[in-house]
C-alpha atoms as a PDB file:
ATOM      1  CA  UNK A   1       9.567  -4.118  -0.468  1.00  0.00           C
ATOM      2  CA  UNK A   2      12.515  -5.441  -1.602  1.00  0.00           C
ATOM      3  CA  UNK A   3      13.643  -9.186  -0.100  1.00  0.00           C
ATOM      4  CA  UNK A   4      16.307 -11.692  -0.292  1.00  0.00           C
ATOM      5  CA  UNK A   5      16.167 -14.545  -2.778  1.00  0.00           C
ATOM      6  CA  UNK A   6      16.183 -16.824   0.058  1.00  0.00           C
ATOM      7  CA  UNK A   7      12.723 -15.324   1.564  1.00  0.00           C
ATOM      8  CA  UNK A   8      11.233 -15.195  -2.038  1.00  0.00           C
ATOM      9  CA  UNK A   9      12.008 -19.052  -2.288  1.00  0.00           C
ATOM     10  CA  UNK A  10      10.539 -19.301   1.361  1.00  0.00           C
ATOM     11  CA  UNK A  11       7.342 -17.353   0.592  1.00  0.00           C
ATOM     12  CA  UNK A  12       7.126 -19.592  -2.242  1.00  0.00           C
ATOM     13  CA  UNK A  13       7.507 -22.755  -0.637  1.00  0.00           C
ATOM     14  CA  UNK A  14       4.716 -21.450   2.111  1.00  0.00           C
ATOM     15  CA  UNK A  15       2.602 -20.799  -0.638  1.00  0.00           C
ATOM     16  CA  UNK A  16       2.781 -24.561  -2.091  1.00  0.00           C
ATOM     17  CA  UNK A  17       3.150 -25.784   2.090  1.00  0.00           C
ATOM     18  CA  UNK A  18       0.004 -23.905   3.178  1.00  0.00           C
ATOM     19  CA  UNK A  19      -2.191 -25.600  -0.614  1.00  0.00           C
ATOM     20  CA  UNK A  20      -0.827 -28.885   0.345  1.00  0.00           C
ATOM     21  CA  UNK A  21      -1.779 -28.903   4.710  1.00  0.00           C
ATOM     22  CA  UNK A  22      -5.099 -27.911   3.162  1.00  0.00           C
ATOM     23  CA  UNK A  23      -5.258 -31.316   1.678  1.00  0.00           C
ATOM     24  CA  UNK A  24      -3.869 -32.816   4.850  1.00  0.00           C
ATOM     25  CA  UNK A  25      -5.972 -30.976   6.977  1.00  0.00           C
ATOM     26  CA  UNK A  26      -3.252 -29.563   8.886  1.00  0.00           C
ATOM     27  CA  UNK A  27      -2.647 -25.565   9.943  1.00  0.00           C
ATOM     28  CA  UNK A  28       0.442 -24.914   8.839  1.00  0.00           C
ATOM     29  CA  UNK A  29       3.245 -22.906  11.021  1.00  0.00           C
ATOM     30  CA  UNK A  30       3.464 -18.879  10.075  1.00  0.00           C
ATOM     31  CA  UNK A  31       7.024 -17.854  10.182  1.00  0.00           C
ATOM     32  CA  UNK A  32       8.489 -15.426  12.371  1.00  0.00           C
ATOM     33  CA  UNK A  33      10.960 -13.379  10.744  1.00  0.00           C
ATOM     34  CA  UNK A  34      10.834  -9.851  11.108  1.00  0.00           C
ATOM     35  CA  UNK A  35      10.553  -8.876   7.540  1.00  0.00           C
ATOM     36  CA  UNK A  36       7.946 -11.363   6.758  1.00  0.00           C
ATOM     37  CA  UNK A  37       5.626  -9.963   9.711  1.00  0.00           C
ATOM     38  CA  UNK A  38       5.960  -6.427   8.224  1.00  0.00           C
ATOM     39  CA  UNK A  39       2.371  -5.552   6.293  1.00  0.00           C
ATOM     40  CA  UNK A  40       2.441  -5.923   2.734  1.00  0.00           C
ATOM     41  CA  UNK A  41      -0.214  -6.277   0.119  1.00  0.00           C
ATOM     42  CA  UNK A  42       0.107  -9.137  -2.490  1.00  0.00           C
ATOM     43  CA  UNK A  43      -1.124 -11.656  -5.137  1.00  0.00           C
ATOM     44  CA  UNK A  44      -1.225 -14.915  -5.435  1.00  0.00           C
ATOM     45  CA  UNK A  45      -1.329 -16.819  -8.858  1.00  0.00           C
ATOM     46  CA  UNK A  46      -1.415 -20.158  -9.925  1.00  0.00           C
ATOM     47  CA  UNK A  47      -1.085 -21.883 -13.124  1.00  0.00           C
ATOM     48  CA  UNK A  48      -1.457 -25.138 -14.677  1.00  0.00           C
ATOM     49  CA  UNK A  49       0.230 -25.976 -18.005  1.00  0.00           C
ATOM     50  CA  UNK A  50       1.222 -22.005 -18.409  1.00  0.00           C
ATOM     51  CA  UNK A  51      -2.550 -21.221 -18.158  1.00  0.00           C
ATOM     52  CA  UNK A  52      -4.360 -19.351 -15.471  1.00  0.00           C
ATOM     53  CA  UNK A  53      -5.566 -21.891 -12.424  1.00  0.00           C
ATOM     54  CA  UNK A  54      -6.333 -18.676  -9.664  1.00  0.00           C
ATOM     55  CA  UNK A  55      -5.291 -15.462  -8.683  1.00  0.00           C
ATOM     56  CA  UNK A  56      -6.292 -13.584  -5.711  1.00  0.00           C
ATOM     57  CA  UNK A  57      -5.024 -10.961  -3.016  1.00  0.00           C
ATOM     58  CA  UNK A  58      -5.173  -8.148  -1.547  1.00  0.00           C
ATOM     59  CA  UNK A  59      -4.477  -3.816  -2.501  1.00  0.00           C
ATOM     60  CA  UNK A  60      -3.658  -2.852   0.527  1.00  0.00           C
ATOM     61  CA  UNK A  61      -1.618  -4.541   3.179  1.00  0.00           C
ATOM     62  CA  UNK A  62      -3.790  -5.505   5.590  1.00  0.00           C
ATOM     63  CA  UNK A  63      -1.740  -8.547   6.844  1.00  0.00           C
ATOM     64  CA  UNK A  64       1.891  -9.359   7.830  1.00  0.00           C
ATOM     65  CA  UNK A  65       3.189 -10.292   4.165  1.00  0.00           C
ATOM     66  CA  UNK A  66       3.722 -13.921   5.636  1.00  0.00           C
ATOM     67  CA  UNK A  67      -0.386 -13.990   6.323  1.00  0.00           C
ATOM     68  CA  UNK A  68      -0.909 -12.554   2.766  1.00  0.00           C
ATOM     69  CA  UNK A  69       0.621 -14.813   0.865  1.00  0.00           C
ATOM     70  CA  UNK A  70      -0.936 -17.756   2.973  1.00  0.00           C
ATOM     71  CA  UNK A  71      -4.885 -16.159   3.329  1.00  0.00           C
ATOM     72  CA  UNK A  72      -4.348 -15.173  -0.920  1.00  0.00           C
ATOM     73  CA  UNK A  73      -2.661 -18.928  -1.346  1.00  0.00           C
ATOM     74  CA  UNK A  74      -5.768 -20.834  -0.373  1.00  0.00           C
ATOM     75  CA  UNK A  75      -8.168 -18.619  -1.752  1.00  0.00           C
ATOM     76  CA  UNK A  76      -6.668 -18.808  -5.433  1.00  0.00           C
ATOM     77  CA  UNK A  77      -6.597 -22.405  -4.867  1.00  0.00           C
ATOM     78  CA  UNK A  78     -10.012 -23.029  -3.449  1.00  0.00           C
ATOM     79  CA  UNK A  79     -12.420 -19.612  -3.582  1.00  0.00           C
ATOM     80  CA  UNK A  80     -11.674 -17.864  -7.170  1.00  0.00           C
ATOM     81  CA  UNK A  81     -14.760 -18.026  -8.821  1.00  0.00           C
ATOM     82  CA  UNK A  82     -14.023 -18.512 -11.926  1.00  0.00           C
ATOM     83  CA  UNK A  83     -12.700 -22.149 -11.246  1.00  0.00           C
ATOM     84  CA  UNK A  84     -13.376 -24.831  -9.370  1.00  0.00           C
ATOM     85  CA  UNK A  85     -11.904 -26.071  -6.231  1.00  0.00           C
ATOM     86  CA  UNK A  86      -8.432 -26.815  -6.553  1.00  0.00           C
ATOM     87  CA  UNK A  87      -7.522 -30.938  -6.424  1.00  0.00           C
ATOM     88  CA  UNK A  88      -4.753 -32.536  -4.497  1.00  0.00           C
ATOM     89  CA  UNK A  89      -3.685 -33.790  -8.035  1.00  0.00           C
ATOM     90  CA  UNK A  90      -3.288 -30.721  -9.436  1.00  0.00           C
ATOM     91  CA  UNK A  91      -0.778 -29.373  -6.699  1.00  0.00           C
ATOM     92  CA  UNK A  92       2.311 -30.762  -7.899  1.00  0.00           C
ATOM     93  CA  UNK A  93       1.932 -29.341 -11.618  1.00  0.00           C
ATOM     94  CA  UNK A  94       1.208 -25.784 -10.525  1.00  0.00           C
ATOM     95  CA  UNK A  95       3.644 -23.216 -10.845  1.00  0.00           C
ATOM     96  CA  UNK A  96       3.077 -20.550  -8.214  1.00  0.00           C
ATOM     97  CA  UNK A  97       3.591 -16.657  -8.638  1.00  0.00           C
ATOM     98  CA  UNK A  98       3.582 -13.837  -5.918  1.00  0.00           C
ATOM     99  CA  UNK A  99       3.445 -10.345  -6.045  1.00  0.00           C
ATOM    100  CA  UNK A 100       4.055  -7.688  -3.960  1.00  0.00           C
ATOM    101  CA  UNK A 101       2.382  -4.329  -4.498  1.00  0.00           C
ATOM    102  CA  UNK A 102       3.508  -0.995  -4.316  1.00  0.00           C
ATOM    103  CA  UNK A 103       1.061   1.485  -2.730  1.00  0.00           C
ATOM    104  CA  UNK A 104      -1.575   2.080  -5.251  1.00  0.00           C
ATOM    105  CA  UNK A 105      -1.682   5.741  -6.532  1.00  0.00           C
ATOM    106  CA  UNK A 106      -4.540   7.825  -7.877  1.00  0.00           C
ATOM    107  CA  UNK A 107      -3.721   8.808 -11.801  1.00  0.00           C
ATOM    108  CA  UNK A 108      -4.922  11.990 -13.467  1.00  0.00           C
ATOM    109  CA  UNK A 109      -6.094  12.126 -16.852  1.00  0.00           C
ATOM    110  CA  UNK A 110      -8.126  14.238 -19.293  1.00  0.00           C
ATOM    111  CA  UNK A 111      -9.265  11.912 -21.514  1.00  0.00           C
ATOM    112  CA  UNK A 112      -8.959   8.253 -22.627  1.00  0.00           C
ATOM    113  CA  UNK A 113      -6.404   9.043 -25.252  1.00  0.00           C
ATOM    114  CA  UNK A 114      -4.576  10.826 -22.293  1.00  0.00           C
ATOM    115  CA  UNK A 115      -5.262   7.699 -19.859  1.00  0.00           C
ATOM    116  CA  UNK A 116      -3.675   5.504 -22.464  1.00  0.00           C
ATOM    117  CA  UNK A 117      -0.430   7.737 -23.208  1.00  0.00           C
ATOM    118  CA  UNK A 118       0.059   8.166 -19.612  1.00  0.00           C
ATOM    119  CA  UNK A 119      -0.047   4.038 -18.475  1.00  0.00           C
ATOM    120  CA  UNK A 120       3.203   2.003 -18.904  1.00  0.00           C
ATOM    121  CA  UNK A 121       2.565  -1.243 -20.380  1.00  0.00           C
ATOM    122  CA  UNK A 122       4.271  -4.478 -18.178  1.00  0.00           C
ATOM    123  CA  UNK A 123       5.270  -1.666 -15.240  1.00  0.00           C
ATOM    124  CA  UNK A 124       1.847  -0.243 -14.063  1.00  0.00           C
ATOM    125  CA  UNK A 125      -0.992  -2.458 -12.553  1.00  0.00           C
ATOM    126  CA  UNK A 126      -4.004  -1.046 -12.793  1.00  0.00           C
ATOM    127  CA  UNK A 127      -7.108  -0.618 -10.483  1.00  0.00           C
ATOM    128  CA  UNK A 128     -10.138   0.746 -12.155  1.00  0.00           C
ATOM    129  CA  UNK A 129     -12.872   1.868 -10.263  1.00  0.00           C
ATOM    130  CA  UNK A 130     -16.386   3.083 -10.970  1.00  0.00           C
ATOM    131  CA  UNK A 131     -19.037   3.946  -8.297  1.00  0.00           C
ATOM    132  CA  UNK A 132     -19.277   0.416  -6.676  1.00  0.00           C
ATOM    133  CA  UNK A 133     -17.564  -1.811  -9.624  1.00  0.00           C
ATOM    134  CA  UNK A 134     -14.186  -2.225  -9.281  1.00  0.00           C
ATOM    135  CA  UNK A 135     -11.091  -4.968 -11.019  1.00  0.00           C
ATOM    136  CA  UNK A 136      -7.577  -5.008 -11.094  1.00  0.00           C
ATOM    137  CA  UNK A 137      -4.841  -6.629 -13.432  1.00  0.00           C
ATOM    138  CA  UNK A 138      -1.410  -7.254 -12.243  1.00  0.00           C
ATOM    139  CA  UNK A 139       1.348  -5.832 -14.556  1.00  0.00           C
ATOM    140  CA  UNK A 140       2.025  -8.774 -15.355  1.00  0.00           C
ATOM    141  CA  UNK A 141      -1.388  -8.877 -17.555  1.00  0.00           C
ATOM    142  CA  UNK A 142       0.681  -6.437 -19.845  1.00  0.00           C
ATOM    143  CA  UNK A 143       1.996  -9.597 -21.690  1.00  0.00           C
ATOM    144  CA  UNK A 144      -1.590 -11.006 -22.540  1.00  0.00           C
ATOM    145  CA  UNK A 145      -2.759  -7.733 -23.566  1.00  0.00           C
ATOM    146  CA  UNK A 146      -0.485  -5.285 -24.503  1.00  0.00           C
ATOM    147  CA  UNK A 147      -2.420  -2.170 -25.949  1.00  0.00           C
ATOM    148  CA  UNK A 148      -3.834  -0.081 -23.728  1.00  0.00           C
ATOM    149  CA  UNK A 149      -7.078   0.263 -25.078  1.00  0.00           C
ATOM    150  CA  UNK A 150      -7.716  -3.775 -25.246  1.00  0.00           C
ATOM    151  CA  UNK A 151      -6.226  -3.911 -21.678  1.00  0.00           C
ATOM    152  CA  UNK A 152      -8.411  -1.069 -20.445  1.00  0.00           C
ATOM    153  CA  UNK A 153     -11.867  -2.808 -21.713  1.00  0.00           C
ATOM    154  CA  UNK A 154     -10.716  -6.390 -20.659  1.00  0.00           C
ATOM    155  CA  UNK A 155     -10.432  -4.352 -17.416  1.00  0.00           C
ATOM    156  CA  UNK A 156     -13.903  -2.821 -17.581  1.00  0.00           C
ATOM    157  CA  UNK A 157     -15.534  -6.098 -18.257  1.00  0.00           C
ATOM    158  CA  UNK A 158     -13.563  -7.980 -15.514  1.00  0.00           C
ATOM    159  CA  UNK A 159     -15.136  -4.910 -12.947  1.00  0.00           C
ATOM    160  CA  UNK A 160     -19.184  -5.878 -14.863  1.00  0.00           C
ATOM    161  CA  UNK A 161     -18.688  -2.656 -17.045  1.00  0.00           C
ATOM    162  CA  UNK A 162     -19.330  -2.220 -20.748  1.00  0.00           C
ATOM    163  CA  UNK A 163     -16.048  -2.478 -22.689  1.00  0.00           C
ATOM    164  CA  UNK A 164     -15.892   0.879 -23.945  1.00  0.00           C
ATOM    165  CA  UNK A 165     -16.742   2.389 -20.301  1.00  0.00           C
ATOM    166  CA  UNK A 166     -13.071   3.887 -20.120  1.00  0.00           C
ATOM    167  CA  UNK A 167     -13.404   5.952 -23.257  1.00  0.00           C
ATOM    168  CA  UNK A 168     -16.541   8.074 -21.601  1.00  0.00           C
ATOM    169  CA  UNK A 169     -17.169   7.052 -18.197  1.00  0.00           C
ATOM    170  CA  UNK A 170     -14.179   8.831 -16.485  1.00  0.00           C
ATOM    171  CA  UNK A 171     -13.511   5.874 -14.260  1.00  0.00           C
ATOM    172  CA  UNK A 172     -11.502   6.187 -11.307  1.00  0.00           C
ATOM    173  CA  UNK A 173      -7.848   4.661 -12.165  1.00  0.00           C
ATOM    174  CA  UNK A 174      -5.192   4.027  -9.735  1.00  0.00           C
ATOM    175  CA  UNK A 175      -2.031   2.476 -10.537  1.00  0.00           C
ATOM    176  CA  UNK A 176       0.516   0.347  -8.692  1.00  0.00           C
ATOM    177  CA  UNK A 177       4.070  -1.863  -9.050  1.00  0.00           C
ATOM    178  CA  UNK A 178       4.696  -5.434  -8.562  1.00  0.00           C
ATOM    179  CA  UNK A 179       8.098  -7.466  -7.882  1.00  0.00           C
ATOM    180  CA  UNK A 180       7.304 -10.691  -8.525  1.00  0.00           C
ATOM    181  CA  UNK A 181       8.955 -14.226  -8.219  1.00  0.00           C
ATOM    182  CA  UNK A 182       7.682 -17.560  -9.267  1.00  0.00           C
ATOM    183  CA  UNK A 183       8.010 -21.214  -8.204  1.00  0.00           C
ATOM    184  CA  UNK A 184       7.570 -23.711 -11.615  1.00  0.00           C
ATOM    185  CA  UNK A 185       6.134 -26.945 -11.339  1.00  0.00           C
ATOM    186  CA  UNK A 186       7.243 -29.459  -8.366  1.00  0.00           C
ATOM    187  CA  UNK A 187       9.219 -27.141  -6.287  1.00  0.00           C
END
């Protein structure tokens, strides 16, 4: 989905809006732009200080894109597990990140040396699935961990897997695109 600079900084600016009413404990006003009603699957991030703060969303669109990035906004901010609740005085020194997501599609492979040859490092996001355990990272991820095999078990433990489960488990691995646009601290 490809969108103006103007409704990037928007989306943005709902992101931090939507956070903040939270705080106020107001219910802040959707847009209604055509565009921003169309579906569209996305992620949320936050950071404090350059390090992770939350990240949540959603693989599929489920929601207009406007909905997304407010339902994924308060949930990296107040429901991602591995942190606690957001604070009001945190808000204004988080940058904010979104990204949309392509349609995730199903990669083939023989083998994990032919699952790492075949993945493109800072393009591909990757969904790994196995029976009911599943995790994604964000291309993004890429710049943390830029070998496939270290991304690949960071992957597998994110999803509760052994580290090594890629190499002989023949997980199920989908793979997807982000564009995605950030908002640094105070905007």
């Amino acid at each position: 989905m490809n969108i103006s600079s103007e409704e990037k900084q928007f989306l943005l600016a709902l992101a931090r809006q939507t956070i903040a009413s939270r705080f106020a404990g107001e219910k802040p006003i959707l847009p209604d732009t055509p565009r921003l009603r169309q579906p569209a699957a996305c992620f949320v991030t936050l950071k404090k200080n350059g390090h992770l703060r939350g990240c949540i969303g959603n693989l599929q669109a489920v929601d207009s894109l406007a909905a997304s990035v407010r339902r994924n906004a308060l949930a990296a901010a107040f429901n991602d597990s591995r942190f606690p609740p957001l604070t009001a005085e945190e808000l204004p020194t988080l940058d904010i990140e979104i990204s949309l997501l392509t349609t995730a599609k199903k990669l083939d492979y023989t083998d994990a040396a032919d699952l790492c040859r075949r993945l493109r490092p800072s393009v591909d996001g990757v969904i790994l699935r196995a029976g009911s355990r599943s995790a994604t990272f964000l291309p993004q991820v890429w710049e943390q961990l830029p070998a496939a095999d270290i991304f690949l078990s960071h992957l597998c433990l994110k999803a509760g897997l052994t580290a090594d489960f890629w190499r002989s488990g023949q997980p199920e691995i989908f793979i997807y695109q982000v564009e995605h646009f950030t908002a640094e601290t105070g905007v």
